[in-house]
PDB file of N, CA and C in Angstrom:
ATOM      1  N   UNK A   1      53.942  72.788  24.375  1.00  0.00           N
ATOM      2  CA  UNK A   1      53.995  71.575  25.166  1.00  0.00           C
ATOM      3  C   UNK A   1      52.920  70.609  24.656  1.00  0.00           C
ATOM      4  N   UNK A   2      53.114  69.524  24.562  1.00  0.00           N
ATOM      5  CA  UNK A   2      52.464  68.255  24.233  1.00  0.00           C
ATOM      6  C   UNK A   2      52.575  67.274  25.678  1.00  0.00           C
ATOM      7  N   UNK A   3      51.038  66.873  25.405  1.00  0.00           N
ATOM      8  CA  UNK A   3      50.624  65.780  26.667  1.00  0.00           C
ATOM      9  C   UNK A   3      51.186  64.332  26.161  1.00  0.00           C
ATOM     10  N   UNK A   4      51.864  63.751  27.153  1.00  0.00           N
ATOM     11  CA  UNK A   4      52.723  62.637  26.919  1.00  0.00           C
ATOM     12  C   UNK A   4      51.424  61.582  27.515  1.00  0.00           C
ATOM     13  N   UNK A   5      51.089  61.769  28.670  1.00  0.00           N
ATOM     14  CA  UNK A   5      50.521  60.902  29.634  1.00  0.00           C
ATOM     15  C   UNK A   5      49.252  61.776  30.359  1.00  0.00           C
ATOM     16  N   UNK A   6      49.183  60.700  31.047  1.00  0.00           N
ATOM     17  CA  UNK A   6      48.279  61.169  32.607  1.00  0.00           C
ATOM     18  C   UNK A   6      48.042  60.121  33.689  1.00  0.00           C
ATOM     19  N   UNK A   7      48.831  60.338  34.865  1.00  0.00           N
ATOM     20  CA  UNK A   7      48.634  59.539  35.529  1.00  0.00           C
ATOM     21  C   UNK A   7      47.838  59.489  37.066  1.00  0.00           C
ATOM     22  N   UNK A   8      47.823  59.023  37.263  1.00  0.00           N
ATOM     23  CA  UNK A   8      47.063  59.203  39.263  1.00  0.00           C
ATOM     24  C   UNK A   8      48.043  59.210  40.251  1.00  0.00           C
ATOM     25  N   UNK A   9      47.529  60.799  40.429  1.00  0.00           N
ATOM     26  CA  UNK A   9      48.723  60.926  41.874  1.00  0.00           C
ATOM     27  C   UNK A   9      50.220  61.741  41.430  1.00  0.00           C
ATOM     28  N   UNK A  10      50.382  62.688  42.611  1.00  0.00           N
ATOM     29  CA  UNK A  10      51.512  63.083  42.364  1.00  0.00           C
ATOM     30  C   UNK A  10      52.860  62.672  42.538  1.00  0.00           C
ATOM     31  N   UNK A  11      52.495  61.278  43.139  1.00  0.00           N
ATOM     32  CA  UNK A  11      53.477  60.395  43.674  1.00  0.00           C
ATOM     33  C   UNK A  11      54.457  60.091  42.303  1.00  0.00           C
ATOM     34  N   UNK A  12      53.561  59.385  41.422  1.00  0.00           N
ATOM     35  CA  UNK A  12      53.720  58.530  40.427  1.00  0.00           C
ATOM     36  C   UNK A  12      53.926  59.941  39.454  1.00  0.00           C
ATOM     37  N   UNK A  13      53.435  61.096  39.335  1.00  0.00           N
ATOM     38  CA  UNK A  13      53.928  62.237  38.253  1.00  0.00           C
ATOM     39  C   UNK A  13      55.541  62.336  38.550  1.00  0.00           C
ATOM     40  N   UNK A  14      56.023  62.546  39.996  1.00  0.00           N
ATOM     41  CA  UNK A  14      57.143  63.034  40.194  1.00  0.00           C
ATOM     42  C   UNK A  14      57.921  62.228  39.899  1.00  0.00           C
ATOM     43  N   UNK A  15      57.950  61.080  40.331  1.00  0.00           N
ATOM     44  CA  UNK A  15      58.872  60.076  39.799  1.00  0.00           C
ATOM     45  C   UNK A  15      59.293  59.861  37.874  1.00  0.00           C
ATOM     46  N   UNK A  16      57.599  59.953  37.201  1.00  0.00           N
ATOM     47  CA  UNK A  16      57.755  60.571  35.698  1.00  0.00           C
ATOM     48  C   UNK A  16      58.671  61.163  35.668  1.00  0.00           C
ATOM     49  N   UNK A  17      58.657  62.115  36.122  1.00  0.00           N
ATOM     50  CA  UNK A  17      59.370  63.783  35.433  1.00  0.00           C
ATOM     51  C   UNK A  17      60.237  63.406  35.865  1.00  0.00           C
ATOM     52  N   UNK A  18      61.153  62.684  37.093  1.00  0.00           N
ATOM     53  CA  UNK A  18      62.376  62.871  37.439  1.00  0.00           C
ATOM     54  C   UNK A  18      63.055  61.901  36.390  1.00  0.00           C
ATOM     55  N   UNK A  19      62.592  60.968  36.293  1.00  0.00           N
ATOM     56  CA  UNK A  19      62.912  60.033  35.030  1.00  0.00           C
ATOM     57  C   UNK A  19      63.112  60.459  34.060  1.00  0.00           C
ATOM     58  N   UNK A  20      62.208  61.461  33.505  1.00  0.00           N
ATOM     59  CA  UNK A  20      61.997  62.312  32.213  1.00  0.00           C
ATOM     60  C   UNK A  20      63.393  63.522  32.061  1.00  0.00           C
ATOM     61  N   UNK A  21      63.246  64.248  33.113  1.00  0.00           N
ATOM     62  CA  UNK A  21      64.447  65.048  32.991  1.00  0.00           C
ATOM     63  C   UNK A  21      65.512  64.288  33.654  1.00  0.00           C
ATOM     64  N   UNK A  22      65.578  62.985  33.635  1.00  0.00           N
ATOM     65  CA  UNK A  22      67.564  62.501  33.908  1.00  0.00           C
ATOM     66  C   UNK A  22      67.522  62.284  32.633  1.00  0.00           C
ATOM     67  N   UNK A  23      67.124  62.100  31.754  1.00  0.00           N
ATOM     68  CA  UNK A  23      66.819  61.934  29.888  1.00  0.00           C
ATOM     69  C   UNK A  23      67.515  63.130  29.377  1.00  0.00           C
ATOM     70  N   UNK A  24      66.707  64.289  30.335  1.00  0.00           N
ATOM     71  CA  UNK A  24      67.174  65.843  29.327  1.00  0.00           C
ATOM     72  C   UNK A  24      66.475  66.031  28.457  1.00  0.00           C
ATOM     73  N   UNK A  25      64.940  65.497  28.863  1.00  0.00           N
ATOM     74  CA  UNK A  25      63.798  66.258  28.646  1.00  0.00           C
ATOM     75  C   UNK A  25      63.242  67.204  29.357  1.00  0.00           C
ATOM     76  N   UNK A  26      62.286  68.591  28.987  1.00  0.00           N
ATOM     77  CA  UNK A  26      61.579  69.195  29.210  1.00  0.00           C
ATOM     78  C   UNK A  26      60.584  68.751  29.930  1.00  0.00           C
ATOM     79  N   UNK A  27      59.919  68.743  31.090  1.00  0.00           N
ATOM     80  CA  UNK A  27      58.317  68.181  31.653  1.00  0.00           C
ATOM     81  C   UNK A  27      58.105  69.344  32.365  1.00  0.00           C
ATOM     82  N   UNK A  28      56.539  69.238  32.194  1.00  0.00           N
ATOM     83  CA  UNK A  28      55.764  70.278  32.678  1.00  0.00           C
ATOM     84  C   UNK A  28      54.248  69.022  33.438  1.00  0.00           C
ATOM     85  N   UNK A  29      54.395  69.325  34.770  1.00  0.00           N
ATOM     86  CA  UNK A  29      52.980  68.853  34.943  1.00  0.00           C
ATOM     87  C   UNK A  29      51.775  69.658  35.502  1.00  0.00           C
ATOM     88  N   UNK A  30      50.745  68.994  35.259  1.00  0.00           N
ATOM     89  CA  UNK A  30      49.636  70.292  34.908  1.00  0.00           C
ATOM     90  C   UNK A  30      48.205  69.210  35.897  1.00  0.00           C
ATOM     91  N   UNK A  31      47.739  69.629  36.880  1.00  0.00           N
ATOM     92  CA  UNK A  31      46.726  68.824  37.460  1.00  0.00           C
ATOM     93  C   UNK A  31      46.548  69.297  38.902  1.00  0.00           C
ATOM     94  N   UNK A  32      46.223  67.790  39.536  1.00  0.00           N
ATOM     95  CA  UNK A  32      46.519  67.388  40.974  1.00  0.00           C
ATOM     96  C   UNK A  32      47.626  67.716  41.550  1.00  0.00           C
ATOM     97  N   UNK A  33      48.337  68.750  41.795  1.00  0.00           N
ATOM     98  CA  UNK A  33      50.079  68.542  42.303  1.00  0.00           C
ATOM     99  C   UNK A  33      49.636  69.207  43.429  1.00  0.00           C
ATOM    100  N   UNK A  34      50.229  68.132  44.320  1.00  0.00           N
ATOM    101  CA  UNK A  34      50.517  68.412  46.012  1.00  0.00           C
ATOM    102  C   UNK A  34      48.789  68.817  46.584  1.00  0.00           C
ATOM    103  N   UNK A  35      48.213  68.174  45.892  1.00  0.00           N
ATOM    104  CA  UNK A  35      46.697  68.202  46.876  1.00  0.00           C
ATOM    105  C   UNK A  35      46.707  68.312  48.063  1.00  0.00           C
ATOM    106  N   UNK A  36      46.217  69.295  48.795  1.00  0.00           N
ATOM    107  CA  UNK A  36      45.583  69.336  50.236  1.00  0.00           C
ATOM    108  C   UNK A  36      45.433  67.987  50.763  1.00  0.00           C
ATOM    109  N   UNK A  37      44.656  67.230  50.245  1.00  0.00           N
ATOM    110  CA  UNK A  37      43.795  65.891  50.729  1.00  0.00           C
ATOM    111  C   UNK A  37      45.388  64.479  50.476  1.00  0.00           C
ATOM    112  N   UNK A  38      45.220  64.069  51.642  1.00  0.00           N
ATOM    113  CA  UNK A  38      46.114  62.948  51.512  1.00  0.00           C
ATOM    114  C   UNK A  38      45.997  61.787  50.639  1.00  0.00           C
ATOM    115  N   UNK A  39      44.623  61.395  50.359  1.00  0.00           N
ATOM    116  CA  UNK A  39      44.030  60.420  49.663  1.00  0.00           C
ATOM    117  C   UNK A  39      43.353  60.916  48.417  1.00  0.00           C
ATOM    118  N   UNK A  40      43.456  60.779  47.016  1.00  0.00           N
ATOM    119  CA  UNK A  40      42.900  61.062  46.078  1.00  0.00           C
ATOM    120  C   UNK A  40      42.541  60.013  45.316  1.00  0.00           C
ATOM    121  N   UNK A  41      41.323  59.669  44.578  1.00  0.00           N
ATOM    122  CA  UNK A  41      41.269  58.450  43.782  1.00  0.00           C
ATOM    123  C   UNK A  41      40.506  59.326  42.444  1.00  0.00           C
ATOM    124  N   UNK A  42      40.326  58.979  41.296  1.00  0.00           N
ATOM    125  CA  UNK A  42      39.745  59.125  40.239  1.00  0.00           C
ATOM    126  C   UNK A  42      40.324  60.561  39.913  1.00  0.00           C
ATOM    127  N   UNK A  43      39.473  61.077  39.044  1.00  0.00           N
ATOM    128  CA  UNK A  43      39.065  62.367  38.758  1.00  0.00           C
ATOM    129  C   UNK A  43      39.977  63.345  39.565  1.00  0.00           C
ATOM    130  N   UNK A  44      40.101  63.196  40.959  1.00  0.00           N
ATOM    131  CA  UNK A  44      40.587  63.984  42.071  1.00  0.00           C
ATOM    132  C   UNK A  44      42.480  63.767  41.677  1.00  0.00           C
ATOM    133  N   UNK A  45      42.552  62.655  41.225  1.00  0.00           N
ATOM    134  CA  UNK A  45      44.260  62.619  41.413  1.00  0.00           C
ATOM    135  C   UNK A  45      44.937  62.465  39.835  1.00  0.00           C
ATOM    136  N   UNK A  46      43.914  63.032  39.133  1.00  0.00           N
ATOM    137  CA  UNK A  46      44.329  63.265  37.801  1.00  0.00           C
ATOM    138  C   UNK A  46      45.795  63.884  37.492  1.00  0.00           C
ATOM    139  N   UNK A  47      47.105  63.591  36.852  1.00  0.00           N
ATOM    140  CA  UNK A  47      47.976  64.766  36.724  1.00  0.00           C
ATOM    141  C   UNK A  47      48.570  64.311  35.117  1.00  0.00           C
ATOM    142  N   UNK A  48      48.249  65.133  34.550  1.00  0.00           N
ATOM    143  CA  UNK A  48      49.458  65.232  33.131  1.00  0.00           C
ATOM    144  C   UNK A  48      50.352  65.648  33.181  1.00  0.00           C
ATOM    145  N   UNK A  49      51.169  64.841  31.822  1.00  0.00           N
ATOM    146  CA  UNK A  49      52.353  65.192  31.841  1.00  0.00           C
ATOM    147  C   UNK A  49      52.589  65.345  30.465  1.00  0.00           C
ATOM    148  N   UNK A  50      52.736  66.962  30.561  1.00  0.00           N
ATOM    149  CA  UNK A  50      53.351  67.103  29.437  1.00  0.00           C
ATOM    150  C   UNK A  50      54.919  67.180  29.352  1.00  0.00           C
ATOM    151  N   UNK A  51      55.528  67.372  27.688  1.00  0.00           N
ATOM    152  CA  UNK A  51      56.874  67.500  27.649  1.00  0.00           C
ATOM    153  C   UNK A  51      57.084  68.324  26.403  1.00  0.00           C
ATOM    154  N   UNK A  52      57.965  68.890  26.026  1.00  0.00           N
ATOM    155  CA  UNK A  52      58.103  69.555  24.684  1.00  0.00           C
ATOM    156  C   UNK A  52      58.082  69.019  23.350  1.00  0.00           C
ATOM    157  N   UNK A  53      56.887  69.655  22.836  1.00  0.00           N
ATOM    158  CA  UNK A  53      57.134  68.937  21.209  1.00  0.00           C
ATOM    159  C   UNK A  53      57.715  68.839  20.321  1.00  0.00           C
ATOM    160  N   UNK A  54      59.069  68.517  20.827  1.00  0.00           N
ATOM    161  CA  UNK A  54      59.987  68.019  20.015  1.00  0.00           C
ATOM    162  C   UNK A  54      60.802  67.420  20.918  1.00  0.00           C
ATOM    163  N   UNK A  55      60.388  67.037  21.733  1.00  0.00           N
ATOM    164  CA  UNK A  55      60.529  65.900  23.087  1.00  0.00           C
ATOM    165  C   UNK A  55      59.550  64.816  23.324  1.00  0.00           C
ATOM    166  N   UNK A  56      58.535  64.830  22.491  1.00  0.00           N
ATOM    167  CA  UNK A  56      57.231  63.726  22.422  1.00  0.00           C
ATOM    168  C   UNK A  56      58.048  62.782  22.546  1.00  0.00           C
ATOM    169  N   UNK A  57      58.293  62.049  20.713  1.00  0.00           N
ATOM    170  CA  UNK A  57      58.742  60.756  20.279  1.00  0.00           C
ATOM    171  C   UNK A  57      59.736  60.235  21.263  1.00  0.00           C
ATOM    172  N   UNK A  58      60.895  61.418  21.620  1.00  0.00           N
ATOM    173  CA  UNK A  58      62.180  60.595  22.383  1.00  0.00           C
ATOM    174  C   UNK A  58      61.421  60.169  24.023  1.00  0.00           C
ATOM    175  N   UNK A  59      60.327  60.742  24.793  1.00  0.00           N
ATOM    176  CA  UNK A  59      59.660  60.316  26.115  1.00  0.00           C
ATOM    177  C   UNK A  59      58.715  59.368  25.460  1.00  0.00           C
ATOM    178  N   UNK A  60      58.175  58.979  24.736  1.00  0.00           N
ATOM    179  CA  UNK A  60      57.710  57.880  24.414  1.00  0.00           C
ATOM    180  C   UNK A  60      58.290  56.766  24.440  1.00  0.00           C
ATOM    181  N   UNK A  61      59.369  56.955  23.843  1.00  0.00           N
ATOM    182  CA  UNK A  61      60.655  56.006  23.660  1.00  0.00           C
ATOM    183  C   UNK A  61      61.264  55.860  25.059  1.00  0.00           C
ATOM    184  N   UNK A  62      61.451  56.574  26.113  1.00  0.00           N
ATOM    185  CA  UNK A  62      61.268  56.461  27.055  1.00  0.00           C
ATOM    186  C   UNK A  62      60.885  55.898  28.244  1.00  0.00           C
ATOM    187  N   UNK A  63      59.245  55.896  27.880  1.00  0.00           N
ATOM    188  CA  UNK A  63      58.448  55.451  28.465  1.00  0.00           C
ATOM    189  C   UNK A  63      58.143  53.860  28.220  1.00  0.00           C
ATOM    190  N   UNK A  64      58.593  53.593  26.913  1.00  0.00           N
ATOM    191  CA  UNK A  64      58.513  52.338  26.438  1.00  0.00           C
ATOM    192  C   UNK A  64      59.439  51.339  27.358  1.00  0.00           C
ATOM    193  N   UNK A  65      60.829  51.982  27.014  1.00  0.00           N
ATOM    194  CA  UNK A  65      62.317  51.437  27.845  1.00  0.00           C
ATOM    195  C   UNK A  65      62.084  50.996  28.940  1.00  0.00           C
ATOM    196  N   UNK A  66      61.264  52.057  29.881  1.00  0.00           N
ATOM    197  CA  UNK A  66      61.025  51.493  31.025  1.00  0.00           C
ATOM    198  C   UNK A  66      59.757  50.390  31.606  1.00  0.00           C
ATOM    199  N   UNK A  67      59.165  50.631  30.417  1.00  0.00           N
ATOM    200  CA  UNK A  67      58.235  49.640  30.640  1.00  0.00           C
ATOM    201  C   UNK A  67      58.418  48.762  29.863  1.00  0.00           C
ATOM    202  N   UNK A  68      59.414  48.313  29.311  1.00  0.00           N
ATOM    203  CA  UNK A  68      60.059  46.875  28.967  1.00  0.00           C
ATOM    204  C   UNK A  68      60.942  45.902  30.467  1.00  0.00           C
ATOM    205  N   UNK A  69      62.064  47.598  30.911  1.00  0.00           N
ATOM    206  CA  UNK A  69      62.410  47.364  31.738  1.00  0.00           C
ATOM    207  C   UNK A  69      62.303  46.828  33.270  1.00  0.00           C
ATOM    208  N   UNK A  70      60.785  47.208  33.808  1.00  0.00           N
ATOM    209  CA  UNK A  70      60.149  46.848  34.803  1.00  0.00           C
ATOM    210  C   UNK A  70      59.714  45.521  34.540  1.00  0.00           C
ATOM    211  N   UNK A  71      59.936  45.173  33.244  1.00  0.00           N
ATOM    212  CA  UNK A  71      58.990  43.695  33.479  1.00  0.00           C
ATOM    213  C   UNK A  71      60.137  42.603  33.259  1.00  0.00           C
ATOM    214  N   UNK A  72      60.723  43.004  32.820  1.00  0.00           N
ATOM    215  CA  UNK A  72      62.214  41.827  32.451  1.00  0.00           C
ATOM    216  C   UNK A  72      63.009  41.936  33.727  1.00  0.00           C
ATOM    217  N   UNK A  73      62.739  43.152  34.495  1.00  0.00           N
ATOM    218  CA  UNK A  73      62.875  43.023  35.997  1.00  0.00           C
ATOM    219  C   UNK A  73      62.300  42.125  36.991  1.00  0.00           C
ATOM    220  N   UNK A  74      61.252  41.429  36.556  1.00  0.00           N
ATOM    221  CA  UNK A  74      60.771  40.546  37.315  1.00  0.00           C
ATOM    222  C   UNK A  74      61.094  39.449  37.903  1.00  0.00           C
ATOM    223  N   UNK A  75      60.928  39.017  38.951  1.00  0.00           N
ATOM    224  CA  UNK A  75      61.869  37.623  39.428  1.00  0.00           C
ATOM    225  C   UNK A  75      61.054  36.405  38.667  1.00  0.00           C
ATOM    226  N   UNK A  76      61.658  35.640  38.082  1.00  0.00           N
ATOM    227  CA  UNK A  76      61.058  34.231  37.651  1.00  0.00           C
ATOM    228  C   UNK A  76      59.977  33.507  38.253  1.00  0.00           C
ATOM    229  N   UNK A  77      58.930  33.741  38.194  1.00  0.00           N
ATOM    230  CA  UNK A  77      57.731  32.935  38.323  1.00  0.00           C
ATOM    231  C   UNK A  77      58.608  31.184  38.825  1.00  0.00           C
ATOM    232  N   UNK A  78      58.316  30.588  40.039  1.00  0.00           N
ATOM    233  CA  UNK A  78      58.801  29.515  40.648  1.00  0.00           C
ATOM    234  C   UNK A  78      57.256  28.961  40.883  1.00  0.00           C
ATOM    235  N   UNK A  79      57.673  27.345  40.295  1.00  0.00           N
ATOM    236  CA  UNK A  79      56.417  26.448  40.226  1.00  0.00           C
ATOM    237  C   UNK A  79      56.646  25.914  41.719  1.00  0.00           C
ATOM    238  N   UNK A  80      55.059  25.770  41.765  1.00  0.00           N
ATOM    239  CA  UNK A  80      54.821  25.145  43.004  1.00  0.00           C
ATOM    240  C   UNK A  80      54.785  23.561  43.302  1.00  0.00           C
ATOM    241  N   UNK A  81      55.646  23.367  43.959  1.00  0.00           N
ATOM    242  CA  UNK A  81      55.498  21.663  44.163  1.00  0.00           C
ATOM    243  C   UNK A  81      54.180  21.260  44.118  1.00  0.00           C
ATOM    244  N   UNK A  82      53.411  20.432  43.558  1.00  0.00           N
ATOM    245  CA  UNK A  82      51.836  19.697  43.102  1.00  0.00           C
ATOM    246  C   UNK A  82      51.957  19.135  44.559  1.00  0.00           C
ATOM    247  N   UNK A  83      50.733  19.485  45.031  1.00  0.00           N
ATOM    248  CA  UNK A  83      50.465  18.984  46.615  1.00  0.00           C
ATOM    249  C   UNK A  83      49.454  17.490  46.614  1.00  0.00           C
ATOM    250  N   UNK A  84      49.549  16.423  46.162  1.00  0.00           N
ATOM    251  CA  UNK A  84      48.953  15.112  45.610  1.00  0.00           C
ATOM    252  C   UNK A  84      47.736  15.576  46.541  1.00  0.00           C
ATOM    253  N   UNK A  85      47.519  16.218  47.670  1.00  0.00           N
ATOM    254  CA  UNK A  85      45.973  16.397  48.442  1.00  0.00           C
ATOM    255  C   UNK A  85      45.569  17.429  48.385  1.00  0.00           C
ATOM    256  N   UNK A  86      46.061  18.211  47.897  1.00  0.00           N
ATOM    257  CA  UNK A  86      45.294  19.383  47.912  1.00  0.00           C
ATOM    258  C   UNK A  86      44.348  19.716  46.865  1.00  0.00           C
ATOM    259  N   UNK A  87      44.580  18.574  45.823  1.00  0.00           N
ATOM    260  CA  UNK A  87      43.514  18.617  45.067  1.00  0.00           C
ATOM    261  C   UNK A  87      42.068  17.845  45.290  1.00  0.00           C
ATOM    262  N   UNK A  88      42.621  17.031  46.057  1.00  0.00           N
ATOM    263  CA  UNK A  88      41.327  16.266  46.183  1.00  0.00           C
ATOM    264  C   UNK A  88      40.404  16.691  47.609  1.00  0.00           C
ATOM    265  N   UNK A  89      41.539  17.710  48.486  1.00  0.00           N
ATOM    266  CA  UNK A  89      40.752  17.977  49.845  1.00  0.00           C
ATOM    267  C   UNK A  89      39.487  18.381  49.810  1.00  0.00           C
ATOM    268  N   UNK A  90      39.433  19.565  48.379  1.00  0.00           N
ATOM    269  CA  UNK A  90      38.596  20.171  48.284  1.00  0.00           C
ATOM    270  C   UNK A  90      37.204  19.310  47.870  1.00  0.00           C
ATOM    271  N   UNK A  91      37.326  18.034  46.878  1.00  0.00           N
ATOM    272  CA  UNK A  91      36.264  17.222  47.106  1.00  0.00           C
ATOM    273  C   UNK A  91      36.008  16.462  48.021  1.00  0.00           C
ATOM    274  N   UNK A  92      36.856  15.948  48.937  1.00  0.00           N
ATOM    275  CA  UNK A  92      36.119  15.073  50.054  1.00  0.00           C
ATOM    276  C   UNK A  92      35.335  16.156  50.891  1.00  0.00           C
ATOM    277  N   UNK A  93      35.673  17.285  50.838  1.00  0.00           N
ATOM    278  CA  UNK A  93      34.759  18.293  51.483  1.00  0.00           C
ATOM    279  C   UNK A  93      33.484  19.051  51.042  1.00  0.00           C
ATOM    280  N   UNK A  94      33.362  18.661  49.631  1.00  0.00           N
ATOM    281  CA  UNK A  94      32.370  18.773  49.171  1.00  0.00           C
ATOM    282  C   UNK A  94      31.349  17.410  49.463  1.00  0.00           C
ATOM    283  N   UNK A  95      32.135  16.581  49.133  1.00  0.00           N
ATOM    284  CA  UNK A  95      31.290  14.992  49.699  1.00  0.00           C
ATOM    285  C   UNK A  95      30.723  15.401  50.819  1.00  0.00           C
ATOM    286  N   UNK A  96      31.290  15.655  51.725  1.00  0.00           N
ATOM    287  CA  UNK A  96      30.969  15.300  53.181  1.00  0.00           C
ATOM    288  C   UNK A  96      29.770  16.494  52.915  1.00  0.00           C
ATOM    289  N   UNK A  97      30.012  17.649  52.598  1.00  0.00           N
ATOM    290  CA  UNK A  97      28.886  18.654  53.024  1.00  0.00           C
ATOM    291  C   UNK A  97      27.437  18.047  52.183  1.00  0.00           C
ATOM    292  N   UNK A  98      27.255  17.508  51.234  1.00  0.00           N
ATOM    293  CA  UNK A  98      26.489  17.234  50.390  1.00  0.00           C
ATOM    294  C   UNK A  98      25.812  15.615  51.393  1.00  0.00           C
ATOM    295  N   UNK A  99      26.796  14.820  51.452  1.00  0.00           N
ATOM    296  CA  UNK A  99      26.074  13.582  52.599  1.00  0.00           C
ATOM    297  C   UNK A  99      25.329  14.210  54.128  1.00  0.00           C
ATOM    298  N   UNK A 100      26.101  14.861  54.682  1.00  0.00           N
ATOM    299  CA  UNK A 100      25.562  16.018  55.457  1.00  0.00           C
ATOM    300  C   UNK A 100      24.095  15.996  55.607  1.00  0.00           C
ATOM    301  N   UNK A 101      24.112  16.959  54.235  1.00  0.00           N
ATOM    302  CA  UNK A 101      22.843  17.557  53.855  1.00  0.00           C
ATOM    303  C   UNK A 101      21.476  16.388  53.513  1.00  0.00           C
ATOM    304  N   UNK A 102      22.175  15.457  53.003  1.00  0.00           N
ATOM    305  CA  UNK A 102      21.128  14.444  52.675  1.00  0.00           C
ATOM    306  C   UNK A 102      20.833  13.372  53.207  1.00  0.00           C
ATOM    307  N   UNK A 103      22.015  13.170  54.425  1.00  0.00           N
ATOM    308  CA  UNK A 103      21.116  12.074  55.363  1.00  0.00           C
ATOM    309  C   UNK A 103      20.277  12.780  56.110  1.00  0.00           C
ATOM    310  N   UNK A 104      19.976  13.974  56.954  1.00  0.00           N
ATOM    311  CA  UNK A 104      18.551  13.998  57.672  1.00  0.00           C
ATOM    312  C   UNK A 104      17.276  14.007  56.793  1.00  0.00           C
ATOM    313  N   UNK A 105      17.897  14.391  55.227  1.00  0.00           N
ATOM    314  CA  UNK A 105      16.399  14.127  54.261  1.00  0.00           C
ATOM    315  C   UNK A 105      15.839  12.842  54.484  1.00  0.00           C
ATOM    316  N   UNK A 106      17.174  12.117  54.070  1.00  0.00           N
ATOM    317  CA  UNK A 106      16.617  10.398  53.586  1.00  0.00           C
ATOM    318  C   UNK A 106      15.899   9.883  55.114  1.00  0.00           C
ATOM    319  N   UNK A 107      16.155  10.162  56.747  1.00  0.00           N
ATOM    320  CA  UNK A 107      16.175  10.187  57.368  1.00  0.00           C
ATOM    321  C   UNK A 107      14.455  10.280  57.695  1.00  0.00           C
ATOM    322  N   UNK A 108      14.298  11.825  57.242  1.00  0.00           N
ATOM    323  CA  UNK A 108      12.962  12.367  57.585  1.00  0.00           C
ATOM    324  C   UNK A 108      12.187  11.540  56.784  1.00  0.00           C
ATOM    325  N   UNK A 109      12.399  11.067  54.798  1.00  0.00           N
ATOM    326  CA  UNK A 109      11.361  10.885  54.476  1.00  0.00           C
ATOM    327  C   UNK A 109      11.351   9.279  54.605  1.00  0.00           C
ATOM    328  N   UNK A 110      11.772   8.345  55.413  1.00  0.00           N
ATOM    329  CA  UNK A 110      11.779   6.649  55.942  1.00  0.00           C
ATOM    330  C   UNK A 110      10.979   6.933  57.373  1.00  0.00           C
ATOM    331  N   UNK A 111      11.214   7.534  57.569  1.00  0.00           N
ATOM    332  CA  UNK A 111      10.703   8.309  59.068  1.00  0.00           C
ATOM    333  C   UNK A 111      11.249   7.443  60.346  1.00  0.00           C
ATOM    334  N   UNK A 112      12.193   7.320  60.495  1.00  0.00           N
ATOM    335  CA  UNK A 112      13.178   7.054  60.962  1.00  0.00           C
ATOM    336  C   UNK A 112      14.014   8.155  61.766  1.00  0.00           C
TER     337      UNK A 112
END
């Protein structure tokens, strides 16, 4: 067996392998599987995945497909109508905080 991957979580292994063997590949995973603990992060939710070596190249190829596939899956990025004030809200609000700030100066040092 040859290590293909390693991913976090057995969530994301099982779904691998089920992917992997609708292919009619071999997978073997080797780690974190079915942890006690509901929550795992790092180190703790480690799981490889291996597959047979002479099943590498074709789950690579695989793995590629679908990660072409997930992204050409994506819905079209839709532009946002330009809001003519929303660019400038943010400076009249900087104005104001900055006048704010500097009339009780000018204030204090006229002594006024």
């Amino acid at each position: 067996m040859a290590r293909l991957t390693t991913v976090g979580g057995s969530f994301a292994a099982r779904v691998l392998q089920a992917h992997l063997e609708d292919e009619g590949l071999t997978v073997e995973l080797r780690g974190n599987i079915d942890s006690p603990y509901a929550f795992t992060v790092g180190a703790m939710s480690r799981v490889d995945v291996f597959v047979a070596e002479g099943d590498l190249e074709d789950a690579k190829l695989v793995m590629l497909v679908t990660e072409v596939d997930s992204v050409l899956d994506l819905p079209p990025q839709r532009e946002r109508p330009r809001d003519p004030w929303g660019d400038r809200a943010l400076w009249v609000v900087l104005v104001a905080i900055v006048l704010l700030g500097i009339i009780p100066i000018v204030r204090m040092a006229t002594g006024g």
